[in-house]
N, C-alpha and C. Protein backbone atom coordinates (compact mmCIF):
# COMPACT_ATOMS: atom_id res chain seq x y z
N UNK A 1 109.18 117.04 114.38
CA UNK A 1 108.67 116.11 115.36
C UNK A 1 109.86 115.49 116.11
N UNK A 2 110.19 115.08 117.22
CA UNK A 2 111.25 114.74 117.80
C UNK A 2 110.04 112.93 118.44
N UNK A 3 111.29 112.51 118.33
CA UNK A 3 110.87 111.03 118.86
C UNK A 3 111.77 110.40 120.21
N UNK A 4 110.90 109.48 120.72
CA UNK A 4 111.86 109.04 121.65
C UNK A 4 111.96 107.31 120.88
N UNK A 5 113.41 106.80 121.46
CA UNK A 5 113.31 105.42 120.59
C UNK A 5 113.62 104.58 121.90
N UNK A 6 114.19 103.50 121.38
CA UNK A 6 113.99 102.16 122.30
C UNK A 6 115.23 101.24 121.10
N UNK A 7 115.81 100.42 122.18
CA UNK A 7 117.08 99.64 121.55
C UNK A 7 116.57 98.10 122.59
N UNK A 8 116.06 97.13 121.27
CA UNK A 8 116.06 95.89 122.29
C UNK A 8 116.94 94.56 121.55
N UNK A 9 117.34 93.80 122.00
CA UNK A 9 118.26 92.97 121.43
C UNK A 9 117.57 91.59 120.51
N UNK A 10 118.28 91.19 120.20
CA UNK A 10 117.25 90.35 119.19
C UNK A 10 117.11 89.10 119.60
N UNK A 11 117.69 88.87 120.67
CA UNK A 11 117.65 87.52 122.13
C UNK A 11 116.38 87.99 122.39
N UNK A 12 115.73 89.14 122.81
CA UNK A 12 114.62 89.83 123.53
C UNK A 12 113.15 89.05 122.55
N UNK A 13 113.73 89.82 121.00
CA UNK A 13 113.15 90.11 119.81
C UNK A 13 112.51 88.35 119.72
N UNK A 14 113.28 87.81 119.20
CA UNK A 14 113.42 86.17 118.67
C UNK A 14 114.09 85.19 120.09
N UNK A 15 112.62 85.36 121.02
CA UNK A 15 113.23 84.56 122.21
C UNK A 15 113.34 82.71 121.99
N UNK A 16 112.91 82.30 120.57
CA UNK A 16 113.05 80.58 120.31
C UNK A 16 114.25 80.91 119.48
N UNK A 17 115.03 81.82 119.25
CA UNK A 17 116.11 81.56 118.28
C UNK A 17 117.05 80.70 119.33
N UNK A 18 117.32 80.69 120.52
CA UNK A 18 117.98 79.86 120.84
C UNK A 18 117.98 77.82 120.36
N UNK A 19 116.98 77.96 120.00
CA UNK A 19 116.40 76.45 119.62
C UNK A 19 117.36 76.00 118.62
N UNK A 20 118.31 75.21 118.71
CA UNK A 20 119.62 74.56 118.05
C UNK A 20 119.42 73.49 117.20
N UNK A 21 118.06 72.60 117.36
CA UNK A 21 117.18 71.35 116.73
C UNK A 21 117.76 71.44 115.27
N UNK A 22 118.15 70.45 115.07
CA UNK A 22 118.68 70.07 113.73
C UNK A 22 117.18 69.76 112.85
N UNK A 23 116.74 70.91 111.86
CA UNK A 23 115.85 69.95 111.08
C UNK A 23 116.03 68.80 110.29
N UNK A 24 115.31 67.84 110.37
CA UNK A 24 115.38 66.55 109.23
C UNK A 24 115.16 66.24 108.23
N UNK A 25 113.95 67.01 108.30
CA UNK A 25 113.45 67.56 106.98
C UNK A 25 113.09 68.50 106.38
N UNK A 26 112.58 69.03 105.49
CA UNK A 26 111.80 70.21 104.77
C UNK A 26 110.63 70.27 105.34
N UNK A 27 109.63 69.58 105.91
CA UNK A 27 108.75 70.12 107.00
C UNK A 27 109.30 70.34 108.11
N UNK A 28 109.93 69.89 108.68
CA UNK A 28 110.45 69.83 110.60
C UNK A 28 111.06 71.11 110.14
N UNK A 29 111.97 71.98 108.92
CA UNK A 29 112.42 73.20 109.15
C UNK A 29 111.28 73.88 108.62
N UNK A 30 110.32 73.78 108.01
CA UNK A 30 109.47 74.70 107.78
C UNK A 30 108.36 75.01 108.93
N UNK A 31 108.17 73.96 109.44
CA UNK A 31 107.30 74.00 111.32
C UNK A 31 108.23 75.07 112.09
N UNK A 32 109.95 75.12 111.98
CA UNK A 32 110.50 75.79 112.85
C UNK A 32 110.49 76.90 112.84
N UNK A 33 110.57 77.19 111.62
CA UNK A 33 110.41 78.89 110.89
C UNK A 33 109.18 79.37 111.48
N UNK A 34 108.48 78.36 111.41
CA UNK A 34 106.95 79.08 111.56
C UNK A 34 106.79 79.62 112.87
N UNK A 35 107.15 79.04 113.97
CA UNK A 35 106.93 78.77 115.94
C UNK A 35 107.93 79.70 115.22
N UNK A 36 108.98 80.06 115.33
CA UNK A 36 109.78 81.28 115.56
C UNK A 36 109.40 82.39 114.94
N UNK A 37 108.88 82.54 113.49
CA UNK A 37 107.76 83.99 112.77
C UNK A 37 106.94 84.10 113.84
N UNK A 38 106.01 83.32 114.53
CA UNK A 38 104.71 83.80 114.66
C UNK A 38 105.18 84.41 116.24
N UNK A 39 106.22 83.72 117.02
CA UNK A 39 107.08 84.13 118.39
C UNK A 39 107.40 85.81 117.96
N UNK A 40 108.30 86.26 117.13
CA UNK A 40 108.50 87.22 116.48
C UNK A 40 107.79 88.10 116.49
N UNK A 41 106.50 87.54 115.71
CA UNK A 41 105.61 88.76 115.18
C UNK A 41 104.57 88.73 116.80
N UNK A 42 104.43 87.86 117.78
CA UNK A 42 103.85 88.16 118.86
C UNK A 42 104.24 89.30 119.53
N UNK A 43 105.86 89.29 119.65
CA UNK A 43 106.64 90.26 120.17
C UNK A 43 106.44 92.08 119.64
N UNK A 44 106.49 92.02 118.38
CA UNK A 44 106.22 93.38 118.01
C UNK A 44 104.84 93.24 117.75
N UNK A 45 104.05 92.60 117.72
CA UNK A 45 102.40 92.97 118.18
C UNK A 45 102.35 93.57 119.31
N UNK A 46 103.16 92.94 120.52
CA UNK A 46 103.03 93.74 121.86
C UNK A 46 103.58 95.10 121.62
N UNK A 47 104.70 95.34 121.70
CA UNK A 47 105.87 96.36 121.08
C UNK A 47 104.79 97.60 120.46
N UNK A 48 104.16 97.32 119.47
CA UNK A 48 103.97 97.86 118.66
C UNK A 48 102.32 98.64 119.63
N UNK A 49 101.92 97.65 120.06
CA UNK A 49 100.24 98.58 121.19
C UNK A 49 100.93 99.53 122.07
N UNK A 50 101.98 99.47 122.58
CA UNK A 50 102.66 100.16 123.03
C UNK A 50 103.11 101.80 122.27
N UNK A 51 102.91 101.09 121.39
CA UNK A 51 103.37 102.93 120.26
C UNK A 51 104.65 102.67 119.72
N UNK A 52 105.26 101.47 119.70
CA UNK A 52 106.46 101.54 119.29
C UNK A 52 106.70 100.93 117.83
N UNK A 53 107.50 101.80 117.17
CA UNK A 53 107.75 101.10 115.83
C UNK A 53 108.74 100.78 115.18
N UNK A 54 109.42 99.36 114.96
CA UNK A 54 110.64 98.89 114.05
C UNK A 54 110.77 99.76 113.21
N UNK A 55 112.20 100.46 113.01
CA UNK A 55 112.43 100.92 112.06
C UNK A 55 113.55 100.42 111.44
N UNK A 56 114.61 99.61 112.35
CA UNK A 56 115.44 98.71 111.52
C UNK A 56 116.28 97.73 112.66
N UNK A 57 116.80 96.84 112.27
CA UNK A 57 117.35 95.84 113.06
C UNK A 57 119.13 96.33 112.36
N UNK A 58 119.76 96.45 113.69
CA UNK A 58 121.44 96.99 113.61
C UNK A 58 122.16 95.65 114.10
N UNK A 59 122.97 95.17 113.38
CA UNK A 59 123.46 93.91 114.21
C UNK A 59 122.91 93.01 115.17
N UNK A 60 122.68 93.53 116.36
CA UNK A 60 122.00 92.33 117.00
C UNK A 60 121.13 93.26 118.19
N UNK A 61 120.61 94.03 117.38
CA UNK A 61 119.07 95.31 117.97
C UNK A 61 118.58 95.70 117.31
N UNK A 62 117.23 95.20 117.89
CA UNK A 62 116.08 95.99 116.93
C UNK A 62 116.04 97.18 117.46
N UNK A 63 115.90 98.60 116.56
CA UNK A 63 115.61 99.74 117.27
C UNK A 63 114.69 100.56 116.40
N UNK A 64 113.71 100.94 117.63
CA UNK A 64 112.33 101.16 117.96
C UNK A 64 111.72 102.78 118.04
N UNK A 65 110.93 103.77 117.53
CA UNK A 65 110.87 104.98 118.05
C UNK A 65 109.40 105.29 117.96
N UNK A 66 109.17 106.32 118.60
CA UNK A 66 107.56 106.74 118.59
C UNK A 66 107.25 108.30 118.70
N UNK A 67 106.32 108.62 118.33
CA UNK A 67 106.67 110.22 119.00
C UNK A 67 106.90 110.46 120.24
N UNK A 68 107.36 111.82 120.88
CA UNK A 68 107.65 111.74 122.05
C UNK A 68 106.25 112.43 122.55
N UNK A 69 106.01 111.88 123.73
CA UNK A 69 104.47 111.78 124.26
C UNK A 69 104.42 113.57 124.56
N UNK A 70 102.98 113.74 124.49
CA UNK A 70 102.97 115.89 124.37
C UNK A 70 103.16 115.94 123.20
N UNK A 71 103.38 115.33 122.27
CA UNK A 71 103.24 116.18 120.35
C UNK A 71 102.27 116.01 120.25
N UNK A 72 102.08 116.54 119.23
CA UNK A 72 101.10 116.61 118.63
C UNK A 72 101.62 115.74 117.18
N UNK A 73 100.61 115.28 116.58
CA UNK A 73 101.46 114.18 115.44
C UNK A 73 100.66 114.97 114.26
């Protein structure tokens, strides 16, 4: 099977990782985690209707492959 892949950066991936907010507490960092998981997993929900699938994160890219369209799977 030959695949085609996809290289996206993890700025792309985790677009609230920029968020610098000092938590205060053990809830205020556990609220943050959360808005940034669920940001995350929105992203490869889209990603993923698309046909595309994480297969591993390399330094600072996630990279992505699918079959290449015409196979047969």
């Amino acid at each position: 099977m030959k695949w085609d892949y996809k290289v996206i950066s993890v700025d792309e991936l985790f677009p609230d990782h920029n968020d610098h907010d000092i938590a205060v507490s053990k809830q205020a960092a556990t609220n943050r985690r959360s808005k940034i998981g669920k940001s995350f997993e929105q992203n490869l929900n889209q990603i993923g209707a698309d046909g595309w699938e994480l297969v591993s994160i390399f330094g600072e890219f996630g990279i992505f492959k699918r079959p290449r369209e015409g196979q047969n799977i």
